[in-house]
N, C-alpha and C. Protein backbone atom coordinates (compact mmCIF):
# COMPACT_ATOMS: atom_id res chain seq x y z
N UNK A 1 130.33 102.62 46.03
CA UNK A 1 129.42 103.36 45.17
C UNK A 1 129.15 104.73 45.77
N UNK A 2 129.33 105.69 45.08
CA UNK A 2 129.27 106.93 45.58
C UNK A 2 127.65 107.40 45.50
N UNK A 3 126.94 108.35 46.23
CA UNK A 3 125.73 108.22 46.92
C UNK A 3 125.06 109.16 45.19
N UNK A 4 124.13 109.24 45.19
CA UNK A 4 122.83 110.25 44.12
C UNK A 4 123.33 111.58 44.78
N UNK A 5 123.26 112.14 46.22
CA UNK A 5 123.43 112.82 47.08
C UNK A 5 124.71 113.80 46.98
N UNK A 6 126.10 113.03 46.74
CA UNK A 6 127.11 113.36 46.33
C UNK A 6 126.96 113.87 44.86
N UNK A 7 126.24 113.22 44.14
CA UNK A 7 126.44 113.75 42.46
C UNK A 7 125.62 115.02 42.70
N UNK A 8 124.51 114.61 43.07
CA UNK A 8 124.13 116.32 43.09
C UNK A 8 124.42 117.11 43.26
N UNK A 9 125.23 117.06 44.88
CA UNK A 9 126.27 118.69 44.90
C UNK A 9 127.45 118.61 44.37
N UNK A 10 127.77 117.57 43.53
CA UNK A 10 129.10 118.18 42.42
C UNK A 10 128.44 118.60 41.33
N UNK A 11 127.30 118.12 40.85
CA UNK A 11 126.12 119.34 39.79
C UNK A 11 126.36 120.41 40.18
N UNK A 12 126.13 120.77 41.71
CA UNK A 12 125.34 122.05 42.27
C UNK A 12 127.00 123.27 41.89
N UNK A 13 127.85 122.55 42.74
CA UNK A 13 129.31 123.19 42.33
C UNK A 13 129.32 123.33 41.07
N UNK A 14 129.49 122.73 40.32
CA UNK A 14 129.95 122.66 39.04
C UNK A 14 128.98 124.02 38.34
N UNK A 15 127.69 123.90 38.53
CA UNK A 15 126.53 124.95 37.85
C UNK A 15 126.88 126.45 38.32
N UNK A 16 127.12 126.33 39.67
CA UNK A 16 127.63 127.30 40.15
C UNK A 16 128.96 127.95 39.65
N UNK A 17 129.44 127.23 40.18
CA UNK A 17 130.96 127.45 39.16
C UNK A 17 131.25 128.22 37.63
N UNK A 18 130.29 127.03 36.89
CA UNK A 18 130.08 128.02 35.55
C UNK A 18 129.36 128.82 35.39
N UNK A 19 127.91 129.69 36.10
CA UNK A 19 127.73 130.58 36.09
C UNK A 19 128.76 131.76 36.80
N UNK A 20 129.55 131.69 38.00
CA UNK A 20 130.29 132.77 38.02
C UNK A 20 131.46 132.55 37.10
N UNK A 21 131.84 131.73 36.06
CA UNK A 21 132.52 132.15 35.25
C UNK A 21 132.07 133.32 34.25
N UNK A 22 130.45 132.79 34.02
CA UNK A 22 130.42 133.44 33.02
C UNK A 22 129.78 135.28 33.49
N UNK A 23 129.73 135.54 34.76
CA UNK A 23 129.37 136.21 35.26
C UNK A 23 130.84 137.36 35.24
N UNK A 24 131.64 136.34 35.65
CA UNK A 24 133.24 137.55 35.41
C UNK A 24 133.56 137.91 33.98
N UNK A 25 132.95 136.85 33.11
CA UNK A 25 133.23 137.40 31.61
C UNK A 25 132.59 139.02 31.29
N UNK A 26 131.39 139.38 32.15
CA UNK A 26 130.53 140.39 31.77
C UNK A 26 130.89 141.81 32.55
N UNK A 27 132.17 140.71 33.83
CA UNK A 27 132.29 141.93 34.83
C UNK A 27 132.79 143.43 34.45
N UNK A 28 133.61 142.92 33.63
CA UNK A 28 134.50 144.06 33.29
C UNK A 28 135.77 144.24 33.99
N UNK A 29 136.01 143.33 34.31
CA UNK A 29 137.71 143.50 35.18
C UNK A 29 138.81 143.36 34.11
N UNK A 30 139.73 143.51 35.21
CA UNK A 30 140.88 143.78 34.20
C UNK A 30 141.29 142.31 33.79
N UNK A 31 142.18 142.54 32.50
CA UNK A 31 141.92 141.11 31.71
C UNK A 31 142.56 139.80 32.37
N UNK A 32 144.08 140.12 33.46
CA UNK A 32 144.50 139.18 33.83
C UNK A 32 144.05 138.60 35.23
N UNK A 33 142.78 139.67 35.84
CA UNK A 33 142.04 139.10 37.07
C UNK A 33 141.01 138.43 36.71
N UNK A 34 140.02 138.85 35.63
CA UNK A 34 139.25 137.64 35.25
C UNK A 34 139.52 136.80 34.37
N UNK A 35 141.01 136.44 34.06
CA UNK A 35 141.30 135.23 32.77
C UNK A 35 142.33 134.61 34.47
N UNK A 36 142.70 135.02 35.90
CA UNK A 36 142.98 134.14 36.78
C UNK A 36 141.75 133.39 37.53
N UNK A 37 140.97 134.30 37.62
CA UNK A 37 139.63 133.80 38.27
C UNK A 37 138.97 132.49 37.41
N UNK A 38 139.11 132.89 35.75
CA UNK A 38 138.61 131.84 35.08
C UNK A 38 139.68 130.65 35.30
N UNK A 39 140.71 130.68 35.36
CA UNK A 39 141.41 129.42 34.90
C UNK A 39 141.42 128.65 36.78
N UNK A 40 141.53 129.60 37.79
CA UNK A 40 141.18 128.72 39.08
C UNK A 40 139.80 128.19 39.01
N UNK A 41 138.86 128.64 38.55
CA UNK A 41 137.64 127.95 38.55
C UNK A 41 137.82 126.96 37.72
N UNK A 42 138.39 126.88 36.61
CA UNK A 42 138.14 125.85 35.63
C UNK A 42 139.01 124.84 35.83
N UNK A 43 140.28 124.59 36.47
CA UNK A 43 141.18 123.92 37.31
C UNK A 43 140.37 123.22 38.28
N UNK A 44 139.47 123.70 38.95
CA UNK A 44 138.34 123.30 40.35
C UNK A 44 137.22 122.51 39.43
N UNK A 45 136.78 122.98 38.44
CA UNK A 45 135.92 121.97 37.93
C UNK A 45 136.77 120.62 37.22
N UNK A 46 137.41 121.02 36.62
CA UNK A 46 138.17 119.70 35.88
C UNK A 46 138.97 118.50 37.01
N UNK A 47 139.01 119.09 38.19
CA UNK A 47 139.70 118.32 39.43
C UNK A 47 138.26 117.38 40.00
N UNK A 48 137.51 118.33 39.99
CA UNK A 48 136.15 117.64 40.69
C UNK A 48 135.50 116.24 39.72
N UNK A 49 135.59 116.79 38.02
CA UNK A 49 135.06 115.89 36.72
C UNK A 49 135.89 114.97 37.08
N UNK A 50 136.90 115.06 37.14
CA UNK A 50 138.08 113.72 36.93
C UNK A 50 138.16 112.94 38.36
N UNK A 51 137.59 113.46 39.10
CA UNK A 51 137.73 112.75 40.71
C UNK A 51 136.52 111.74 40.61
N UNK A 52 135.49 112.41 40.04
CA UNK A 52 134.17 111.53 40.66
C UNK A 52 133.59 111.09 39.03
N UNK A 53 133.52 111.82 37.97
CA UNK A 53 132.87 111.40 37.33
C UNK A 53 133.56 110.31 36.17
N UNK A 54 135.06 111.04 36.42
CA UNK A 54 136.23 109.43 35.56
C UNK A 54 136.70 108.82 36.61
N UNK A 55 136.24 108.87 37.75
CA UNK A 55 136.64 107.58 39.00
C UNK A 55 138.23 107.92 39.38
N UNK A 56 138.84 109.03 39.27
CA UNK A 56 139.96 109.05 39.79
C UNK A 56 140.00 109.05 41.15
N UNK A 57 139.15 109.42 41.75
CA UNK A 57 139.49 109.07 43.70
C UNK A 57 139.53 107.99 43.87
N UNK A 58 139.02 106.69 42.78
CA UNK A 58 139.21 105.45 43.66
C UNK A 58 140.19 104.50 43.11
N UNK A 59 140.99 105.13 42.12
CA UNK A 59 141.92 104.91 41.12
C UNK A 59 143.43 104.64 42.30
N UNK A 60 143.92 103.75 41.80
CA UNK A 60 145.66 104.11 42.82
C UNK A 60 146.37 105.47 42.23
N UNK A 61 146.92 106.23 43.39
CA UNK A 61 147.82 107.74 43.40
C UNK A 61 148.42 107.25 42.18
N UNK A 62 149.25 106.67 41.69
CA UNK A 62 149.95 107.10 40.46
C UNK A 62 148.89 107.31 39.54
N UNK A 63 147.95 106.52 39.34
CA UNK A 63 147.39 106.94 37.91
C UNK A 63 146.80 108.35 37.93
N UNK A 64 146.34 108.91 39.44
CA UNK A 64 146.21 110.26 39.60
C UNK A 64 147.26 111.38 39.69
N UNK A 65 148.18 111.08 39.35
CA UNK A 65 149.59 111.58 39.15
C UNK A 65 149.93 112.21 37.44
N UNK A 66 149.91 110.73 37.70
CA UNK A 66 149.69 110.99 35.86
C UNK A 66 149.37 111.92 34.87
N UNK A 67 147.51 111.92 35.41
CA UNK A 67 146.71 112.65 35.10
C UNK A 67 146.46 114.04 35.44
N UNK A 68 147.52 114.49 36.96
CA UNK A 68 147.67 115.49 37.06
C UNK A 68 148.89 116.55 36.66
N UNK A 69 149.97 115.32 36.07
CA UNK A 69 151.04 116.32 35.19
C UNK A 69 150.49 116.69 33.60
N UNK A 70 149.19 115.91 33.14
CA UNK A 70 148.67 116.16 31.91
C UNK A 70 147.88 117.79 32.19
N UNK A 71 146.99 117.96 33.34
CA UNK A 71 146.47 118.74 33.66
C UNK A 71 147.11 119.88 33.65
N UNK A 72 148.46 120.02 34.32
CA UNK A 72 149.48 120.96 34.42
C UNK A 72 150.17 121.60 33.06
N UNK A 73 150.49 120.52 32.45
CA UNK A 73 150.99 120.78 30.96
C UNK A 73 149.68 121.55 30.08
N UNK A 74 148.62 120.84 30.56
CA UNK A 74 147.21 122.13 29.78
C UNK A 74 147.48 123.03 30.48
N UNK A 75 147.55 123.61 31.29
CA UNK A 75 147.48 124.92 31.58
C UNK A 75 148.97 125.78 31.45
N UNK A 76 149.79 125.02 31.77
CA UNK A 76 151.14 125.74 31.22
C UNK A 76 150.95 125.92 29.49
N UNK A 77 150.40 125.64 28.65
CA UNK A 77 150.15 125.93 27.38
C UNK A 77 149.03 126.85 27.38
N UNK A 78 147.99 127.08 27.88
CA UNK A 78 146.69 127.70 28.11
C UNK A 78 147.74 129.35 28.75
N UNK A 79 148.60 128.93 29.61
CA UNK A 79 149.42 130.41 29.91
C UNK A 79 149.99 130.75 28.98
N UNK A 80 150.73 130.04 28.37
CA UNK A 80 151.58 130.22 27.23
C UNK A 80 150.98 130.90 26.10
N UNK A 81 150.03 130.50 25.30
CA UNK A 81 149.06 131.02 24.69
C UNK A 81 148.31 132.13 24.83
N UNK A 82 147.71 132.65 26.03
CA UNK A 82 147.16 133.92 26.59
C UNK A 82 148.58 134.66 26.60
N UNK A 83 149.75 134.47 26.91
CA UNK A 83 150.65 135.23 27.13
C UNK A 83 151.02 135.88 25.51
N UNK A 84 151.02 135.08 24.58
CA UNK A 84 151.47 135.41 23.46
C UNK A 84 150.52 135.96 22.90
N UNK A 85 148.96 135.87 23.21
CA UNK A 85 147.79 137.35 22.79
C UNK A 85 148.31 139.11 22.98
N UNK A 86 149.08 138.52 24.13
CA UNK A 86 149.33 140.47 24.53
C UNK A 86 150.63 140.67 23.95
């Protein structure tokens, strides 16, 4: 059983996290440094959701395998897609 202690600072990350996302949205950078900044942050939260809060750390490696070529294929389409905006 994972501790109250632990959930909190994956809250604390996670809150954090999405406020400097939304903090680079306002920055004004150039479009492909804050659409990289967004998608490593959002890669870091979705790794952290799926570790602790869908039980993948205590899951056997393949099924976290799995779940991480699904992850990959979202974002190779998420590139794909931003690429075909410009």
């Amino acid at each position: 059983m994972v501790s109250t202690k632990l959930y909190t600072a994956i809250y604390v990350v996670l809150f954090v996290s999405a406020t400097i996302q939304v903090l680079v949205e306002f920055a004004g950078l150039n479009y492909w440094t804050a659409f990289g900044i967004i998608i490593v942050l959002s890669a870091g939260k979705a790794v952290l959701v799926a570790a602790y809060f869908q039980h993948l750390r205590f899951e056997p490696r393949s099924l976290t395998y799995l779940v991480s070529i699904g992850l990959a294929a979202a974002l190779a389409l998420t590139l794909a897609a931003s690429y075909s905006l410009l």
